[in-house]
Protein backbone atom coordinates (compact mmCIF):
# COMPACT_ATOMS: atom_id res chain seq x y z
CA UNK A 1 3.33 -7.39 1.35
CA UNK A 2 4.39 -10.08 3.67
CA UNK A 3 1.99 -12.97 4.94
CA UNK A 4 2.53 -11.10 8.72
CA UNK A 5 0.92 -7.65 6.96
CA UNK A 6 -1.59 -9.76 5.46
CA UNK A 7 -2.81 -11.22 8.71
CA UNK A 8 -2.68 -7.80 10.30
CA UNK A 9 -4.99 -6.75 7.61
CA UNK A 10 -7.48 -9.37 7.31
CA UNK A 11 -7.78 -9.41 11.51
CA UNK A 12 -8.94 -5.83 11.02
CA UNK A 13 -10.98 -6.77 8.13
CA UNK A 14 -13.24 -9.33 10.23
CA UNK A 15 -13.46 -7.31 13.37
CA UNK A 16 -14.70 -4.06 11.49
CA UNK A 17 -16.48 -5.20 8.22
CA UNK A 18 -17.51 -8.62 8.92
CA UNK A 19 -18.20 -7.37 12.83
CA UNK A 20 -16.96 -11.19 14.01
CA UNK A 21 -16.61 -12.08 18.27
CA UNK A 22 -13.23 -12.04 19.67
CA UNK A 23 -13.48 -15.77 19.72
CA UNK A 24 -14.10 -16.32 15.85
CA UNK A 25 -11.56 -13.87 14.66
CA UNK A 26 -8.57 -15.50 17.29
CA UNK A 27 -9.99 -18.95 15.51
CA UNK A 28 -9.54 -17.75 11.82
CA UNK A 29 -6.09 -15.63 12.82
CA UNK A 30 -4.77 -18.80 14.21
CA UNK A 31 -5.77 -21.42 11.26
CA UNK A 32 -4.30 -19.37 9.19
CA UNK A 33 -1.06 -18.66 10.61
CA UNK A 34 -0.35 -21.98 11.58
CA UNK A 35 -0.96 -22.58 7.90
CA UNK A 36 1.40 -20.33 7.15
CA UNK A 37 3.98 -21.14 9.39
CA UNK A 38 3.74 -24.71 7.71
CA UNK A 39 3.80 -23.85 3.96
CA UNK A 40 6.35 -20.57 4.41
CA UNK A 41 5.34 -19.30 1.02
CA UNK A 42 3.79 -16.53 0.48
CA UNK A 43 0.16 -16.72 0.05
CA UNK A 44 -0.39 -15.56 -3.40
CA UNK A 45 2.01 -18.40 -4.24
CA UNK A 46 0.43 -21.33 -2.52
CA UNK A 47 -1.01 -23.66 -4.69
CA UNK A 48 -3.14 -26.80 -4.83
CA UNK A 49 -0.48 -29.00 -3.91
CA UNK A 50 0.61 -27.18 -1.13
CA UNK A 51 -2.77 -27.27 1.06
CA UNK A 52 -2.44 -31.24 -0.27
CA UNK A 53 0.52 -31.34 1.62
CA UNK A 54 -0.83 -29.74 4.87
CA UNK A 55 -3.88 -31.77 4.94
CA UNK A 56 -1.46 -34.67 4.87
CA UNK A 57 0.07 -32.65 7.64
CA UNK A 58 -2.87 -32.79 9.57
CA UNK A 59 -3.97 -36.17 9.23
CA UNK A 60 -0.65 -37.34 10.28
CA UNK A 61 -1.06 -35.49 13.50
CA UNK A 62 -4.44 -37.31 13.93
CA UNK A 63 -6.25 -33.87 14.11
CA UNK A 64 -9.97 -34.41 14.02
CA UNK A 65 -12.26 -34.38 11.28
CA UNK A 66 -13.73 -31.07 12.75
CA UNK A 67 -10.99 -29.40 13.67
CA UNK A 68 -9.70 -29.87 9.92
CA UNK A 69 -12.70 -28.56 8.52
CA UNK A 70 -12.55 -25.95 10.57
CA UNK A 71 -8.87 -24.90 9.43
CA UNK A 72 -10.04 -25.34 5.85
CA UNK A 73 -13.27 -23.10 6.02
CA UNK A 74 -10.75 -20.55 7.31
CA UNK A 75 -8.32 -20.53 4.80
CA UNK A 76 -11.24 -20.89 1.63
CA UNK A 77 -12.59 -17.10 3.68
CA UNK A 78 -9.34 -15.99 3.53
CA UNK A 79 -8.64 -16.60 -0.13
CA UNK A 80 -11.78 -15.07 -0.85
CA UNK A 81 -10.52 -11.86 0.93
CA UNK A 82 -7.44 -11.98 -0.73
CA UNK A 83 -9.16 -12.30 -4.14
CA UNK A 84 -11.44 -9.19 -3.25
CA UNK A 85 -8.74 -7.31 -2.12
CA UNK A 86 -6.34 -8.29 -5.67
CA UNK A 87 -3.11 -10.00 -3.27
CA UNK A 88 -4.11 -13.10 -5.28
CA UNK A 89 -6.23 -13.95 -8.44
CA UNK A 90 -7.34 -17.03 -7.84
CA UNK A 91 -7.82 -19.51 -4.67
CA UNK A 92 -5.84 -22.88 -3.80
CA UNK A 93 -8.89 -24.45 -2.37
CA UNK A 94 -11.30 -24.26 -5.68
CA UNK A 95 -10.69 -27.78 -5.48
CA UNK A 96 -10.43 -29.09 -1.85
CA UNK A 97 -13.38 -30.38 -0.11
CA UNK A 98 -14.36 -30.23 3.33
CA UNK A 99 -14.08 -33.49 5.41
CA UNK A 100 -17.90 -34.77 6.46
CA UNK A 101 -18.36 -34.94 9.57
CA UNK A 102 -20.55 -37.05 11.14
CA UNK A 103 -22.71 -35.53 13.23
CA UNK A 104 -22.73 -36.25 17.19
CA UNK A 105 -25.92 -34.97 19.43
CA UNK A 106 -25.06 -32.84 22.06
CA UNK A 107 -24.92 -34.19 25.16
CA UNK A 108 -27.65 -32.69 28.17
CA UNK A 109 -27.55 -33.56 31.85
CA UNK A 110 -30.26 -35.01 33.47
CA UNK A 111 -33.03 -32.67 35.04
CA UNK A 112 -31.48 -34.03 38.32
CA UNK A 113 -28.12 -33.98 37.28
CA UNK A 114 -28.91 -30.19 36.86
CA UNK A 115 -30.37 -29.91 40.25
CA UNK A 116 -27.28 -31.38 42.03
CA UNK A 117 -24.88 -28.75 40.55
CA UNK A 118 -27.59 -25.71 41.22
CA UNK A 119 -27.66 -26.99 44.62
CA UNK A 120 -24.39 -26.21 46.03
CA UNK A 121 -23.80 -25.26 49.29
CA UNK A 122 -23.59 -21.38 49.80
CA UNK A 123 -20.68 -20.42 52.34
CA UNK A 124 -18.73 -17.69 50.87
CA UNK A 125 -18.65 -15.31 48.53
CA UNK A 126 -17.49 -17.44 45.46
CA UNK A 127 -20.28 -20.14 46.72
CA UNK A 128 -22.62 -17.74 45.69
CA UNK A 129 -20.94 -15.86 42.86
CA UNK A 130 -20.68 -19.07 40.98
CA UNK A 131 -24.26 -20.10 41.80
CA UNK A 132 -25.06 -17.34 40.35
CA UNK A 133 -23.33 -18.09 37.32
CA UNK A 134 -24.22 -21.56 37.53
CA UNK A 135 -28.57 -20.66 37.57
CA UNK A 136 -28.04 -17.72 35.01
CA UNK A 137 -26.82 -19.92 32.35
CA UNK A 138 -29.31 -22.61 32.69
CA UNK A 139 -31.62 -20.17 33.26
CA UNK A 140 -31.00 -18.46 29.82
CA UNK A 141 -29.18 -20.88 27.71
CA UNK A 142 -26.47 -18.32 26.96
CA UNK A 143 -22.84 -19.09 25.44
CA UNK A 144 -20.40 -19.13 27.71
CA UNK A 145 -18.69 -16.58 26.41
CA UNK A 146 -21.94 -14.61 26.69
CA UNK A 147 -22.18 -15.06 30.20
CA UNK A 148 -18.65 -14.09 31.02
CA UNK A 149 -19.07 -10.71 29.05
CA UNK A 150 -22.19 -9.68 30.63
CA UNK A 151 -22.33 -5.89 31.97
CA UNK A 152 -24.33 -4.28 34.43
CA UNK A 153 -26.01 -2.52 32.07
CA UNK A 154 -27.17 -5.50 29.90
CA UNK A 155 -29.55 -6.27 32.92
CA UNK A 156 -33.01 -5.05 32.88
CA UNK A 157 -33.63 -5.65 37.11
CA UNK A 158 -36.87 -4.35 36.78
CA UNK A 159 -38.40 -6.54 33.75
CA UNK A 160 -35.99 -9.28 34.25
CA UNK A 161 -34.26 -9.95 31.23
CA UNK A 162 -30.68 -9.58 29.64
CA UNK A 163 -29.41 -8.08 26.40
CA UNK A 164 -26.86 -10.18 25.10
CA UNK A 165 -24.36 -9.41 21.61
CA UNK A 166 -24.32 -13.59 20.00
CA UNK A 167 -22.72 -14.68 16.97
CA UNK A 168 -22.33 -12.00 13.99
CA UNK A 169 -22.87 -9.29 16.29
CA UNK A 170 -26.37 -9.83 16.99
CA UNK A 171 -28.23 -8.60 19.76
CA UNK A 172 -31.13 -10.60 21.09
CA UNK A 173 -33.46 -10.39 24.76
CA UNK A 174 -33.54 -13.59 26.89
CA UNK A 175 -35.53 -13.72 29.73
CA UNK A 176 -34.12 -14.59 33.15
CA UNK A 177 -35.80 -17.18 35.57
CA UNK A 178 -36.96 -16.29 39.19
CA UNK A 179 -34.53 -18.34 40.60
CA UNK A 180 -31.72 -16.64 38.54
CA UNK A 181 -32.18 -13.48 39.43
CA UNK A 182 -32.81 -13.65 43.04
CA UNK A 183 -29.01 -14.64 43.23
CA UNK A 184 -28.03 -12.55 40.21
CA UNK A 185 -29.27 -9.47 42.43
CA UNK A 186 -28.15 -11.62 46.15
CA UNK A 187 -24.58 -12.08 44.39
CA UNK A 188 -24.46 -7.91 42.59
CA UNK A 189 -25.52 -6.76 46.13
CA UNK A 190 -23.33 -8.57 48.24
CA UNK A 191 -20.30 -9.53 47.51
CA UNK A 192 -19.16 -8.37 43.99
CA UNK A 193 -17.84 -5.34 45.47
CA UNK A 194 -15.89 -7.99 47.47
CA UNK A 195 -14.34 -9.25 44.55
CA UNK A 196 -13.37 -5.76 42.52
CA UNK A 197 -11.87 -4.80 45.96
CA UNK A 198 -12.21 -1.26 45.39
CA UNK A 199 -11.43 -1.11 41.79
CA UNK A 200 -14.20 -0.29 38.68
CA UNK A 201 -15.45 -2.94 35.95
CA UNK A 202 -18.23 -2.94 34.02
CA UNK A 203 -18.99 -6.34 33.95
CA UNK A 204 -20.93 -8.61 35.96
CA UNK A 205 -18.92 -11.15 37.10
CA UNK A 206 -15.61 -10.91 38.73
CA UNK A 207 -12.09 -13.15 39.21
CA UNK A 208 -10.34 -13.31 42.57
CA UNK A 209 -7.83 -11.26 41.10
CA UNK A 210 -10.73 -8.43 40.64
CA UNK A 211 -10.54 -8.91 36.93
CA UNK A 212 -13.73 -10.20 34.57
CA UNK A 213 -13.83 -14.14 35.24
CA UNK A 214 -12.57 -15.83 32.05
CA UNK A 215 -14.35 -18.51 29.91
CA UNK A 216 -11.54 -20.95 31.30
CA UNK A 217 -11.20 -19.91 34.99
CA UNK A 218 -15.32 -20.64 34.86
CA UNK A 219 -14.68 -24.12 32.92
CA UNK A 220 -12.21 -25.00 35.60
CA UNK A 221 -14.68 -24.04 38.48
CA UNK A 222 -17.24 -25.81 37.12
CA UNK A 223 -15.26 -29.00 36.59
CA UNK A 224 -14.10 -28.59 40.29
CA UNK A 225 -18.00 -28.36 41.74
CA UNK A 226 -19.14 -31.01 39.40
CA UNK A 227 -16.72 -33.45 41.17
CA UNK A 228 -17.15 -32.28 44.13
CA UNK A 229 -21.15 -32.95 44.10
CA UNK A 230 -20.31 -36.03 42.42
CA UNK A 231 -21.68 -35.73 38.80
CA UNK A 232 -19.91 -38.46 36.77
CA UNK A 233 -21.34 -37.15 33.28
CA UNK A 234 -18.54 -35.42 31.52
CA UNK A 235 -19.46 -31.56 30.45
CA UNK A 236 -18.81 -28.43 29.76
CA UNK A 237 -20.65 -24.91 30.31
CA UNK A 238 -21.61 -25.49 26.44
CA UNK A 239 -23.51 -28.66 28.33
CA UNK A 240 -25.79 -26.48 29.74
CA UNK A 241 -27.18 -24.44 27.16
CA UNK A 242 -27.75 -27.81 25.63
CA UNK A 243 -29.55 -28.77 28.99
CA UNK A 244 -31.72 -25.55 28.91
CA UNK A 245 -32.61 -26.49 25.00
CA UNK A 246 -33.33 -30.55 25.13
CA UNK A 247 -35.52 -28.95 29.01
CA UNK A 248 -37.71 -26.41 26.95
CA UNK A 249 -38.48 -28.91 24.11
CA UNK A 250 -39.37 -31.51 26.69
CA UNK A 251 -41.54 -29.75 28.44
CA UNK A 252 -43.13 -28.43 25.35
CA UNK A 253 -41.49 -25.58 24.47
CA UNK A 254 -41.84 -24.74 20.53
CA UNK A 255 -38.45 -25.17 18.46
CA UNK A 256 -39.49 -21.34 16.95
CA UNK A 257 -39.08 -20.20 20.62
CA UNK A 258 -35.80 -22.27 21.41
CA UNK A 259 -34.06 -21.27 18.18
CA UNK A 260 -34.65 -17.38 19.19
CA UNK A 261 -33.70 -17.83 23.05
CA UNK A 262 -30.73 -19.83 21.56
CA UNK A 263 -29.87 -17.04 19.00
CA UNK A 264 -29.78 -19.50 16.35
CA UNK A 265 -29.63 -17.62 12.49
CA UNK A 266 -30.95 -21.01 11.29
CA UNK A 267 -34.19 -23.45 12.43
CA UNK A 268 -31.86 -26.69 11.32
CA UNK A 269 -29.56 -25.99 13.88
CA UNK A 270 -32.27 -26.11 16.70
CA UNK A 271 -33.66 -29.08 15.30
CA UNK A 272 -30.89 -31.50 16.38
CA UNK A 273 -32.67 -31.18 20.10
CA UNK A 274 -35.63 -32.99 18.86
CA UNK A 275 -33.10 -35.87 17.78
CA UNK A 276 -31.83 -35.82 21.48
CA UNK A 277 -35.20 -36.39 22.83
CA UNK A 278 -35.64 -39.11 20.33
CA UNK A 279 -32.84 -40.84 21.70
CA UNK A 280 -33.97 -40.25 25.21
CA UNK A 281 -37.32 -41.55 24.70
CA UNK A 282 -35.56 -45.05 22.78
CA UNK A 283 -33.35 -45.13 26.22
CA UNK A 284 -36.01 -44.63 28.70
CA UNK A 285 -38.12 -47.35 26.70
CA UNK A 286 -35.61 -49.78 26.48
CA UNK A 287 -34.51 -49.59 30.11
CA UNK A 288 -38.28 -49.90 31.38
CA UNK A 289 -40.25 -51.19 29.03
CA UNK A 290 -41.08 -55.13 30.11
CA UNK A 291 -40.19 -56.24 26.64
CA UNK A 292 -37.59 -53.45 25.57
């Protein structure tokens, strides 16, 4: 069987069995053909020196830390796979470590920071489909990827909350703000029939070319407002589910509560916001403190 077939196999292996996101399986299927395109071998061949050689690779490409442990988490999966399914009887990365990574805290905008950007002026139809965008996922703290792949159906108008499929294929029920889904409802009722142009989606939130608006267009429109209201803190949509986290907890929120709005599996991961507010409360006392 060629490393192609292989691929092929193990793509369908995570999307039905292991029930993965689009986004994870696209992350493994690339790591590991890139690997393979490096070492052209086939797998069961590959051996210890070989994934020596392409973390040399790597690290002479100046690839990050992350991004290599990343590529090596993917290939120790997909030896395991291979070993399950008898292509190979042992794995190549018994051996290899992952790289530690030191750990960064996410970064938040500012309560005001988030108030410029949900302020925007409303003129047009894509003024207020993209506030409504903009309020949901502050609002709710979801993914972007989440937000992008809502449905109609995943709205509950009447209770106001959403039903949203996270990481692993797990449903949870977030909530949605007053703010949020006046212009949710404004932005369904007004103009997203403006945007499918007499063509049929399912989903919530639509493109100019009456598609369902992409995790990059959105990046790219956010970048554009951001500039345009003159926020100088670099972000990212991830930035404000981190906003709506380090918010809750500083306004008293319990972590229990943020990890399940969040859709964390684990409590450790939620806990890194209470580092964040550390770090805010050493900033705020050093800048106004007398004797900071």
């Amino acid at each position: 069987m060629s490393n192609y077939d292989i691929i092929t196999e193990y793509e369908l292996y995570l999307k039905v069995e292991k029930k993965y996101s689009i986004n994870t399986i696209n992350t493994y299927i690339t790591n590991i053909s890139s690997f393979s395109e490096f070492v052209n071998k086939n797998f069961k061949n590959v051996e210890e020196k070989d994934i020596k050689k392409y973390l040399m690779h790597l690290n002479k490409n100046n690839i990050s830390e992350k991004s290599v442990a990343n590529k090596i988490s993917s290939l120790k999966s997909f030896y395991k796979y291979l070993i399950i399914e008898k292509i190979t009887s042992k794995s190549p990365l018994d051996k290899i470590e992952l790289p530690k990574i030191k750990k960064t805290l996410p970064k938040a905008l500012s309560i005001e920071e988030v108030n410029i950007l949900l302020n925007i002026p409303l003129n047009d139809k894509f003024d207020y489909r993209n506030k409504a965008m903009i309020e949901l996922l502050y609002a709710t703290g979801l993914r972007v990827s989440e937000l992008v792949n809502l449905k109609l159906n995943n709205i509950n108008f009447d209770q106001e909350y959403l039903k949203t499929m996270g990481k692993g294929s797990k449903e949870r029920i977030v909530p949605i703000g007053e703010y949020a889904m006046y212009y949710l409802k404004y932005y369904i009722d007004n103009y997203r029939n403006d945007f499918l142009r007499d063509k049929e989606s399912e989903y919530i939130f639509i493109s100019n070319q009456s598609k369902k608006m992409t995790r990059q267009t959105f990046f790219l429109l956010l970048k554009k407002i951001a500039k345009k209201e003159g926020i100088k803190t670099y972000f990212s949509p991830h930035t404000l589910r981190h906003s709506f986290a380090t918010h809750l907890l500083r306004y008293g929120a319990d972590l229990r509560s943020i990890q399940e709005l969040l859709g964390h599996s684990s409590i450790s991961t939620t806990q890194i916001y209470t580092h964040v507010e550390k770090e805010k409360v050493k900033e705020e006392y050093k800048n106004f403190h007398p004797h900071g």
